[in-house]
C-alpha atoms as a PDB file:
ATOM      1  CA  UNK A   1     -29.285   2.475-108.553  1.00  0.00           C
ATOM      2  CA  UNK A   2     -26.256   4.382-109.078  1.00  0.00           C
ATOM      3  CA  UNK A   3     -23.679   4.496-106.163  1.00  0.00           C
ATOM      4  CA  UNK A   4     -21.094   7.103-105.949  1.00  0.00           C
ATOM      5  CA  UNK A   5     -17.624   6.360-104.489  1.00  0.00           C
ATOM      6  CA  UNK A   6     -18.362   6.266-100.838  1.00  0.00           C
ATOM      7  CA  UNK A   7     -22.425   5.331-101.304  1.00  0.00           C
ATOM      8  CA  UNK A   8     -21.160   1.606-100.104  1.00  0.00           C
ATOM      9  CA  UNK A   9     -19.876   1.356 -96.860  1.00  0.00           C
ATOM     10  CA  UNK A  10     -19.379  -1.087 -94.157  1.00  0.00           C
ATOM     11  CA  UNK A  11     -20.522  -0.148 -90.590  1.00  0.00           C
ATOM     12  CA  UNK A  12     -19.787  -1.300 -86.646  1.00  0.00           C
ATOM     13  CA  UNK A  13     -21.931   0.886 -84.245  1.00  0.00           C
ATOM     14  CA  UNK A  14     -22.110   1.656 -80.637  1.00  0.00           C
ATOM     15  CA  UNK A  15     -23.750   4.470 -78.809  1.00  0.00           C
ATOM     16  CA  UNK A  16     -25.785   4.667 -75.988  1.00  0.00           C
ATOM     17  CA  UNK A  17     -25.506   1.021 -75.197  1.00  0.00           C
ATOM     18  CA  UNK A  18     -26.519  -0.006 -78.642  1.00  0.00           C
ATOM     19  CA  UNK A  19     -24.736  -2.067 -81.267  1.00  0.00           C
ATOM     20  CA  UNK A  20     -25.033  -2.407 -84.562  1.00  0.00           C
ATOM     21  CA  UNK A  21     -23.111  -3.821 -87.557  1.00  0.00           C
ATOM     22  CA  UNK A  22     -23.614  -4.019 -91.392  1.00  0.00           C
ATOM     23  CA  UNK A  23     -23.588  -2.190 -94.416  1.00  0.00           C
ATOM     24  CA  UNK A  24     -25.356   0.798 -96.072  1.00  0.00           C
ATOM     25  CA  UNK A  25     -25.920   1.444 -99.691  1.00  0.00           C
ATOM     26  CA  UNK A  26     -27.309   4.414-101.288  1.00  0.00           C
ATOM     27  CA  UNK A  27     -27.628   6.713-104.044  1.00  0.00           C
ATOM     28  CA  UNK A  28     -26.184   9.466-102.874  1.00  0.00           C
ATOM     29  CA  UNK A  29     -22.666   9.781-100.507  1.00  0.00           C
ATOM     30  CA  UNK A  30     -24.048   9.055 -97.082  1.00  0.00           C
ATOM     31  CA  UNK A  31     -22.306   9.537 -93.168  1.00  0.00           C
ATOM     32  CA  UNK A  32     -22.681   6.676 -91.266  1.00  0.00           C
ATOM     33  CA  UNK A  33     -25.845   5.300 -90.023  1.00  0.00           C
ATOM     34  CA  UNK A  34     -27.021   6.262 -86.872  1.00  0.00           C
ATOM     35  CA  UNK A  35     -28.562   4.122 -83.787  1.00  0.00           C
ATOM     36  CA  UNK A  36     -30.965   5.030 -81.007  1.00  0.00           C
ATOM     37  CA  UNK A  37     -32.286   3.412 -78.427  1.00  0.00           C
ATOM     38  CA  UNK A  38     -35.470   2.227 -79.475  1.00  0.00           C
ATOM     39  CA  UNK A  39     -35.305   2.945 -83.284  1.00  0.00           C
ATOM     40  CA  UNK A  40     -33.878   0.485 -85.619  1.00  0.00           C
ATOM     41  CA  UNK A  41     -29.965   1.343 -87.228  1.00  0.00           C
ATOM     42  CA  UNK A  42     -30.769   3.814 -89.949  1.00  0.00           C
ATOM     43  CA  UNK A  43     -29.265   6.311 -92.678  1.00  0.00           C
ATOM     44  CA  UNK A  44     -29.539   9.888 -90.910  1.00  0.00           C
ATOM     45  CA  UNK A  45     -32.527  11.726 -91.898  1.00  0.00           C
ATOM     46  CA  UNK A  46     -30.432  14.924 -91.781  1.00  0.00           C
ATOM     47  CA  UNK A  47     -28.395  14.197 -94.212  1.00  0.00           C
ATOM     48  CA  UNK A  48     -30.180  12.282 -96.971  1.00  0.00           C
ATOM     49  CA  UNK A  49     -30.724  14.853 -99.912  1.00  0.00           C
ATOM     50  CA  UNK A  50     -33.752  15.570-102.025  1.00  0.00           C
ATOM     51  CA  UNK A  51     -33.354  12.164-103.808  1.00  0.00           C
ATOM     52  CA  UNK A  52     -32.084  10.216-101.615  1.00  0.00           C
ATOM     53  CA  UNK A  53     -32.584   6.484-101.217  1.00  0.00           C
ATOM     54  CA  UNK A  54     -30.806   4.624 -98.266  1.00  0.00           C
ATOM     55  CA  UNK A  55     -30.866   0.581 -97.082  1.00  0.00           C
ATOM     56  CA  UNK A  56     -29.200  -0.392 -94.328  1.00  0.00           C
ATOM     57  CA  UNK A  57     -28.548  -4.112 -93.573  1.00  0.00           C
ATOM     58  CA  UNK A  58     -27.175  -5.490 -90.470  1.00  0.00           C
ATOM     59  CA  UNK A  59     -27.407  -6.448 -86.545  1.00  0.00           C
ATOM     60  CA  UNK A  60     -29.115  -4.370 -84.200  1.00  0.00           C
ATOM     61  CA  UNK A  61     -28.478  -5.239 -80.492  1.00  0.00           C
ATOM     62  CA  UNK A  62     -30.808  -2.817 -78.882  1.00  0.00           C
ATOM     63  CA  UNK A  63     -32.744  -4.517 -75.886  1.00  0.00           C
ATOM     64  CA  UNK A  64     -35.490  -1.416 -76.110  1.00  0.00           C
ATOM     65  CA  UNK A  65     -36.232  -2.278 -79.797  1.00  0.00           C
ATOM     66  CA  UNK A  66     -39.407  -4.744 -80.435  1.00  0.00           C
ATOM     67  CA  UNK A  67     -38.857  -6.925 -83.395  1.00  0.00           C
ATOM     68  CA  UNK A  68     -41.422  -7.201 -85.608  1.00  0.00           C
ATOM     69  CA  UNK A  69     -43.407 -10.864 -85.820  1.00  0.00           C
ATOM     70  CA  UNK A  70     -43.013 -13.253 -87.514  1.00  0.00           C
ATOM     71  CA  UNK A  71     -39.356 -12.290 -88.569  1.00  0.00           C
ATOM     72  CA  UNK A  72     -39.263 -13.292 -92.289  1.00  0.00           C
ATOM     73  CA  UNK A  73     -36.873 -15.598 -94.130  1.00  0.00           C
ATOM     74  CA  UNK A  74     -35.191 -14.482 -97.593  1.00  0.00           C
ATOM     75  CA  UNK A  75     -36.221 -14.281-100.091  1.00  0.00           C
ATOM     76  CA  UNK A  76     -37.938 -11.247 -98.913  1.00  0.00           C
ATOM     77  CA  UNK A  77     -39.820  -8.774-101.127  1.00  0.00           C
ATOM     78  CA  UNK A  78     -40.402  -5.256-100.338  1.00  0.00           C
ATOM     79  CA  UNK A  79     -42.361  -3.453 -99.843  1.00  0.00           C
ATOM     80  CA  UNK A  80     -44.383  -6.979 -99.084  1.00  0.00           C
ATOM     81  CA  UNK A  81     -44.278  -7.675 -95.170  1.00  0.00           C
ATOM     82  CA  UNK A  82     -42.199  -4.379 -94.429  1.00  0.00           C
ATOM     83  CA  UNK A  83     -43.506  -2.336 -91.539  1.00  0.00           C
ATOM     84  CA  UNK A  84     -44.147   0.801 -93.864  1.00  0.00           C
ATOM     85  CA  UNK A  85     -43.489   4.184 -92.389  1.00  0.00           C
ATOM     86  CA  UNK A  86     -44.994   7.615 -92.804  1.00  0.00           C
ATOM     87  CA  UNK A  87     -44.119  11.171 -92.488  1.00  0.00           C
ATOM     88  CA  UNK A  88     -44.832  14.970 -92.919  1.00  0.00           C
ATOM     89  CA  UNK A  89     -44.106  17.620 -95.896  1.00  0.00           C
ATOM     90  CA  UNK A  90     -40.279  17.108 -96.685  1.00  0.00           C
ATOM     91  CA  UNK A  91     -39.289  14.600 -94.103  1.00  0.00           C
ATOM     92  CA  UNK A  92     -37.905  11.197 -95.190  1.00  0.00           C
ATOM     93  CA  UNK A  93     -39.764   8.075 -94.290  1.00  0.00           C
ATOM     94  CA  UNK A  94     -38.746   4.621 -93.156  1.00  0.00           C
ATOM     95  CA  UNK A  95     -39.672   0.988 -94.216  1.00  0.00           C
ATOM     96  CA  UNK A  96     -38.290  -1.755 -91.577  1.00  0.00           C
ATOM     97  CA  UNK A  97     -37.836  -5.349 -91.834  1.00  0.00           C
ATOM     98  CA  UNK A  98     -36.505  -8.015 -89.415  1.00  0.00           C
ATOM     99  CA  UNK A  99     -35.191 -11.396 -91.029  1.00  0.00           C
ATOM    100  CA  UNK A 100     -33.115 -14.156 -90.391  1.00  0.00           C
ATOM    101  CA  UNK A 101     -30.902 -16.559 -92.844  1.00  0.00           C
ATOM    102  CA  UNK A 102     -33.000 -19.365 -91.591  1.00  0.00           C
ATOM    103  CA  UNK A 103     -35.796 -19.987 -88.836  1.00  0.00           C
ATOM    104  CA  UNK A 104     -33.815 -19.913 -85.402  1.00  0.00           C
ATOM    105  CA  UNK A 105     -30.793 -18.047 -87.232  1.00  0.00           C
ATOM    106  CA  UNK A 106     -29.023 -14.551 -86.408  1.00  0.00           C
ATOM    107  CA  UNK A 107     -31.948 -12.002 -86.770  1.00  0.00           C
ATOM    108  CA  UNK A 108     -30.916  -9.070 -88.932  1.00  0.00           C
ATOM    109  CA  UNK A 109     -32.788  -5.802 -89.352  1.00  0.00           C
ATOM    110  CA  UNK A 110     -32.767  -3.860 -93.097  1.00  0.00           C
ATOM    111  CA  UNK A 111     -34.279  -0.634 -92.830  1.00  0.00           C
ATOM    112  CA  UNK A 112     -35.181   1.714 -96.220  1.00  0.00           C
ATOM    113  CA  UNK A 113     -35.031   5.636 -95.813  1.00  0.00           C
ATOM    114  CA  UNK A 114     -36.589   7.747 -98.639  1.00  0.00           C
ATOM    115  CA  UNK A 115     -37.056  11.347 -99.014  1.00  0.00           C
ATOM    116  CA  UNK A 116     -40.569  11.825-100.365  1.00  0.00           C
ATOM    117  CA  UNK A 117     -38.973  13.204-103.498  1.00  0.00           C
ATOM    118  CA  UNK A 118     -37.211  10.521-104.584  1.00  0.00           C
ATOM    119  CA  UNK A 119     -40.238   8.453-105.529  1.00  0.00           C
ATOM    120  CA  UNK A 120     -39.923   9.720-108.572  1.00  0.00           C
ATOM    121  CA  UNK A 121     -36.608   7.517-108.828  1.00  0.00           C
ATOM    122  CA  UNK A 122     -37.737   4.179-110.336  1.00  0.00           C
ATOM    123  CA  UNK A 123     -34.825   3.304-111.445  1.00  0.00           C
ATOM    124  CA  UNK A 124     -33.459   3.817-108.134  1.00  0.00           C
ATOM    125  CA  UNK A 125     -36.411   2.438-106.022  1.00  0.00           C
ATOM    126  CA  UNK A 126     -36.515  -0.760-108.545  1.00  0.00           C
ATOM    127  CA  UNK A 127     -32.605  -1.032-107.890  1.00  0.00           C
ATOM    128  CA  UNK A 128     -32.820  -1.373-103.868  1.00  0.00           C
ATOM    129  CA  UNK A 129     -36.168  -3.330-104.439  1.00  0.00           C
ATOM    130  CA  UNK A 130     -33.702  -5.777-106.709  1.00  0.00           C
ATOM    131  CA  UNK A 131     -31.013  -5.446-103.983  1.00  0.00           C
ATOM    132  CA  UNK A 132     -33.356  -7.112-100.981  1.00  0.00           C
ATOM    133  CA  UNK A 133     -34.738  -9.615-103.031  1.00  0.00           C
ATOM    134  CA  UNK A 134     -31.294 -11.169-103.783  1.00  0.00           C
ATOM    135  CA  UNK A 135     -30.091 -11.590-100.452  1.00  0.00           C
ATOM    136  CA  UNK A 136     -29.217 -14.566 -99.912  1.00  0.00           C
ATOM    137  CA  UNK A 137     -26.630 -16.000 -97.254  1.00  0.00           C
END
């Protein structure tokens, strides 16, 4: 996947009384990601372009958010054992997955936004497919 200047950016988070910390990657210039109560940390809907692609990886302190179970340990695949989101005519979707360095460890959250355009991107979708498998910590 290729990043522009600015696709790579570090993130710290709060809004109404969530945190969240990490790092988003995409291949297109992105603001920064946005957190709700409820929702995991994710790249802004509004914002992601025809083909975008956007991961987010970090923490997610959000007391309304249910984790998905089990939490999975790296390596992870994906899609494999994502929670796979949907959506309508031109709207982006979401994949979701909770993990943790090791059982017991500081549970992270990576969530993958794609316009339904940019399927057509395998380079780009085989890129941030490459990118979660080789987390490692």
């Amino acid at each position: 996947m290729s990043s522009p200047d600015g696709a790579w950016s570090p993130f710290r988070l709060s809004a109404h009384g969530v945190k969240a910390a990490g790092a988003q990657v995409a291949n297109v210039r992105l603001t920064t990601p946005i957190v709700v109560p409820g929702a995991p940390v994710q790249a802004s809907g509004l914002v992601l372009p025809a083909d975008g692609i956007a991961l987010v990886i970090g923490t997610d302190r959000d007391h309304k958010l249910a984790r998905q179970v089990p939490i999975l340990t790296p390596p992870l695949s994906y899609p494999k054992d994502w929670i796979r989101g949907s959506s309508t005519g031109d709207d982006p979707s979401m994949d979701t997955a909770w993990f943790h360095a090791e059982p017991g460890g500081q549970v992270f959250i990576a969530t993958v936004k794609i316009v339904p355009t940019a399927w057509q991107e395998h380079a780009d979708i085989a890129a941030v497919t490459r990118m979660i498998e080789t987390l490692s910590f």
